[in-house]
C-alpha atoms as a PDB file:
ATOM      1  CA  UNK A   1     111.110 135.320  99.054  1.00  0.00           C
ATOM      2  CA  UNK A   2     113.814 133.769 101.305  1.00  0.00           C
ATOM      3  CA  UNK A   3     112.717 130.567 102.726  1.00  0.00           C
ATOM      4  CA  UNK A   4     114.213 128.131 105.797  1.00  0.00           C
ATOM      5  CA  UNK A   5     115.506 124.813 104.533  1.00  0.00           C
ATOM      6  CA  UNK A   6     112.367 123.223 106.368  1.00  0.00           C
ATOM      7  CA  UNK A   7     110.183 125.426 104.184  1.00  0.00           C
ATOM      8  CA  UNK A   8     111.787 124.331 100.900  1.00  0.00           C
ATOM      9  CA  UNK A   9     111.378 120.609 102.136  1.00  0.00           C
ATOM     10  CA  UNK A  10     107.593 121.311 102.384  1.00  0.00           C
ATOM     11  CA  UNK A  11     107.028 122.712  99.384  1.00  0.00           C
ATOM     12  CA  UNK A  12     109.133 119.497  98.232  1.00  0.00           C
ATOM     13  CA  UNK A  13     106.239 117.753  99.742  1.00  0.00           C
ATOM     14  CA  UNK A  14     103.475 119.729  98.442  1.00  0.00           C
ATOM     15  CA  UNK A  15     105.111 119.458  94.898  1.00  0.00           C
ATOM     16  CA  UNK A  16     105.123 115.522  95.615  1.00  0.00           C
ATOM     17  CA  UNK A  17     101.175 115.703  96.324  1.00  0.00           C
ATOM     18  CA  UNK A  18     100.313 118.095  93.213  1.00  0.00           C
ATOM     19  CA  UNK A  19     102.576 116.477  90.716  1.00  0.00           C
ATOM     20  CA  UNK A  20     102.129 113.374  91.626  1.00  0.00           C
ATOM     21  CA  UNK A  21      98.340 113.440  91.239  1.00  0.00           C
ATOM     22  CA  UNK A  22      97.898 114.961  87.895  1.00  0.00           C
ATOM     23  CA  UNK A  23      97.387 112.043  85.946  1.00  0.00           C
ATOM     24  CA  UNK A  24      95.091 110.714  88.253  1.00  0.00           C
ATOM     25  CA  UNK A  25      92.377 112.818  86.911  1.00  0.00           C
ATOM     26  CA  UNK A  26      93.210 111.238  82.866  1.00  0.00           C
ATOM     27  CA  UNK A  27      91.888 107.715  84.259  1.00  0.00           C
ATOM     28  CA  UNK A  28      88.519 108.499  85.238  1.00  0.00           C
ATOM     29  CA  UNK A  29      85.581 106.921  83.617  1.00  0.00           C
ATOM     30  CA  UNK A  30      84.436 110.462  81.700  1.00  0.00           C
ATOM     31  CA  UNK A  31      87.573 111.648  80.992  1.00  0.00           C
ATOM     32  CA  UNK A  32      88.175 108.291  78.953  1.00  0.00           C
ATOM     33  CA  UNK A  33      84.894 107.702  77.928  1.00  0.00           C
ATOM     34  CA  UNK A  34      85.110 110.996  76.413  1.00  0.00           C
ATOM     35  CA  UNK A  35      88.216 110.688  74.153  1.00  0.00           C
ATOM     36  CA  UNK A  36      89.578 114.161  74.951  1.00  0.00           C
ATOM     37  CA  UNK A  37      92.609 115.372  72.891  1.00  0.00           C
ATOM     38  CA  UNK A  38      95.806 115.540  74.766  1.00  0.00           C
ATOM     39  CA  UNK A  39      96.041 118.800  73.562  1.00  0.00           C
ATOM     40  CA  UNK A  40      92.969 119.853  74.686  1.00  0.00           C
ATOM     41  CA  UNK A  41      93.665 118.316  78.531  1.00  0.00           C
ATOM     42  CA  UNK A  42      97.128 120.119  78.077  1.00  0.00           C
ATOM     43  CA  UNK A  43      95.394 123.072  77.595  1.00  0.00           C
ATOM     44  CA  UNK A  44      93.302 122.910  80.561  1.00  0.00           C
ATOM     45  CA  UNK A  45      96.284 122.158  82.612  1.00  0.00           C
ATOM     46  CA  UNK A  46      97.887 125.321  81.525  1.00  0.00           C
ATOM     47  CA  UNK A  47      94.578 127.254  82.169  1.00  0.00           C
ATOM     48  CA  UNK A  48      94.828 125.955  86.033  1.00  0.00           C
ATOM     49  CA  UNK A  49      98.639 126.458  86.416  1.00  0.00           C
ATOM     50  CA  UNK A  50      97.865 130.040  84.732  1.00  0.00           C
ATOM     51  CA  UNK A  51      95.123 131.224  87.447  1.00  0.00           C
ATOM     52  CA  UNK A  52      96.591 129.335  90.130  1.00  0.00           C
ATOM     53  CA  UNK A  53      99.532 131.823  89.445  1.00  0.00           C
ATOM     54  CA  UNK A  54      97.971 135.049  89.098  1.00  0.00           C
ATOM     55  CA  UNK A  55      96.576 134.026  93.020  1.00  0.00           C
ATOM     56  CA  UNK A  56     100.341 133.784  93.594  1.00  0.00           C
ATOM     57  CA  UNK A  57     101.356 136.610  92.336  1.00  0.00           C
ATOM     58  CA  UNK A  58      98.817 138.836  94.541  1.00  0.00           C
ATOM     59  CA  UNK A  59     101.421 138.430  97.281  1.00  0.00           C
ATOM     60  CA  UNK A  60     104.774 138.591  95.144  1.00  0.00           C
ATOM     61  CA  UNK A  61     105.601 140.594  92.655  1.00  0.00           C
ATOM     62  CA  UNK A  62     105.910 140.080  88.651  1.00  0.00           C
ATOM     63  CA  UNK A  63     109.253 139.231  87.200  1.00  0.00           C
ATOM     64  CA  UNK A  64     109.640 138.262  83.874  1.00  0.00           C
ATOM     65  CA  UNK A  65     112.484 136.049  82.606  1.00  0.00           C
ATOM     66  CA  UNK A  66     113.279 134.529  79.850  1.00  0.00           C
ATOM     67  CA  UNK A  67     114.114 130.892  81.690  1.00  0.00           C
ATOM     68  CA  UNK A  68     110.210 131.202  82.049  1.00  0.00           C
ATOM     69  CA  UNK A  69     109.093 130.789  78.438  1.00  0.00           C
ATOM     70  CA  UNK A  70     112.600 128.051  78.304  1.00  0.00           C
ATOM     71  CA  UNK A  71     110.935 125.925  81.056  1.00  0.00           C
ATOM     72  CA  UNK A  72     107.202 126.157  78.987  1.00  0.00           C
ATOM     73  CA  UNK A  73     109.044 124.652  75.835  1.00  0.00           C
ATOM     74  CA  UNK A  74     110.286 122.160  77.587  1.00  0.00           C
ATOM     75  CA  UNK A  75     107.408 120.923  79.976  1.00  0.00           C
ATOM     76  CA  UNK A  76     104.764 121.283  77.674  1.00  0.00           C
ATOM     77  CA  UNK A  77     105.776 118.856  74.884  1.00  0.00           C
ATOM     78  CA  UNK A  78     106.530 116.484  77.869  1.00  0.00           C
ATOM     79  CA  UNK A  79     102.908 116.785  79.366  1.00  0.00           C
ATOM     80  CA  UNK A  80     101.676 116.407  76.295  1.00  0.00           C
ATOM     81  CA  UNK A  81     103.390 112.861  75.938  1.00  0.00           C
ATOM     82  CA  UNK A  82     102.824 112.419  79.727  1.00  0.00           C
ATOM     83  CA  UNK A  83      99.072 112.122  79.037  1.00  0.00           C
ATOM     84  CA  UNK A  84      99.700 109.970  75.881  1.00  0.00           C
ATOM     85  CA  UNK A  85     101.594 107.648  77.771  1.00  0.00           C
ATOM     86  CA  UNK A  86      99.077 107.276  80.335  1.00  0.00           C
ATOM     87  CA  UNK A  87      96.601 106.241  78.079  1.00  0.00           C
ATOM     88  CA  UNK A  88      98.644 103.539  76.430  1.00  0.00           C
ATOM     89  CA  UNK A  89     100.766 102.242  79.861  1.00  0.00           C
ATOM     90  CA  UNK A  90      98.686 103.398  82.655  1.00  0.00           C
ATOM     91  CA  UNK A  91      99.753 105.819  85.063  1.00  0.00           C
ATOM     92  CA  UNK A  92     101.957 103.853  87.932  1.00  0.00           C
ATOM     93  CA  UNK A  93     104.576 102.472  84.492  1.00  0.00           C
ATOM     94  CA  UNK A  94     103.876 106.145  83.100  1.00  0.00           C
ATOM     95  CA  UNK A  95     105.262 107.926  86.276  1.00  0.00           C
ATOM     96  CA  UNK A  96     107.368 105.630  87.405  1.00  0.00           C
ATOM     97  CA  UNK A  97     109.684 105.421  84.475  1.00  0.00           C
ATOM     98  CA  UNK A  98     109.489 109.633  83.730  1.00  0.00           C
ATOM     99  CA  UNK A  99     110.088 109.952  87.316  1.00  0.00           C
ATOM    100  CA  UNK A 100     113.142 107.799  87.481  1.00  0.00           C
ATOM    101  CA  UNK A 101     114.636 109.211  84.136  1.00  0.00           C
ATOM    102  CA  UNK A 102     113.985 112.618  85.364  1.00  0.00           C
ATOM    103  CA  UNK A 103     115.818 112.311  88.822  1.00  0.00           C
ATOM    104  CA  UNK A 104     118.630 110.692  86.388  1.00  0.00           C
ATOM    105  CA  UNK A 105     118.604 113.848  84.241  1.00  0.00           C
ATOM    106  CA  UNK A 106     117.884 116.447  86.743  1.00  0.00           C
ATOM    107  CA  UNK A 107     121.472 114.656  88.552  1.00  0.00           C
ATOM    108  CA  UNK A 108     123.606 115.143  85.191  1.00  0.00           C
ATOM    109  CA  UNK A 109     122.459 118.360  84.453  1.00  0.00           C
ATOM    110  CA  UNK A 110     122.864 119.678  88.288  1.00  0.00           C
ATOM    111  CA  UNK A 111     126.294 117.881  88.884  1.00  0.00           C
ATOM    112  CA  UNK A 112     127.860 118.122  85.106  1.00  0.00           C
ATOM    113  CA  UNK A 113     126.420 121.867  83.674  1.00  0.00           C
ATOM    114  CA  UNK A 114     125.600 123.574  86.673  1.00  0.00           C
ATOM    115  CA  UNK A 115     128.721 121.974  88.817  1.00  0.00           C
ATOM    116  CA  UNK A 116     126.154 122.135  91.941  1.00  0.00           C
ATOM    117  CA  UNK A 117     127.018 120.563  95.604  1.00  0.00           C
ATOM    118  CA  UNK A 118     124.264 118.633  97.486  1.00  0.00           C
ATOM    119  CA  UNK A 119     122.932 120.345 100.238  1.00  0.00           C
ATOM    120  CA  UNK A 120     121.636 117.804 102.931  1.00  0.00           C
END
């Protein structure tokens, strides 16, 4: 699907809303008072992302790559200590120092590996 420059800055924006709400849901009264697993809440947050996908894909089609199951490795392990840390630091440290560290990565690996130009 080829998309406008404006449309990749609002799904920037929608990103920013989804993302940046997830751990919102850890710090509610049940969800503490409850003691759930990190693994369990990591598997519920797979569960969603799963379904939310199959209503995507009724209006793309299926492509299968292998940078798919790469990108899983990687961000589950992290959500998994995402949720940890927001139990033990709260969720405004928690997210502010992953997001920081990440915009520092995400910048090496796009301007060092992958030799990429901003686009403004």
């Amino acid at each position: 699907v080829m998309v406008s420059s404006g449309g990749g800055y609002a799904f920037v924006v929608g990103a920013m809303v989804f993302f940046g709400s997830f751990g919102v849901f850890l710090k509610t009264k049940r969800v503490e008072q409850a003691h759930v697993n990190p693994l369990v809440m990591q598997g519920y947050m797979c569960l969603g992302i799963l379904l939310s996908s199959l209503l995507v894909l009724t209006y793309n089609t299926f492509f299968f790559t292998f940078w798919g199951i790469i990108a899983a490795s990687i961000w589950v392990p992290f959500n998994i200590l995402a949720i940890v840390a927001i139990r033990l630091i709260g969720l405004s440290v928690a997210q502010g120092l992953w997001s920081g560290m990440t915009i520092l990565v995400s910048f090496l690996w796009g301007s060092t590996v992958f030799a990429s130009e901003d686009k403004v």
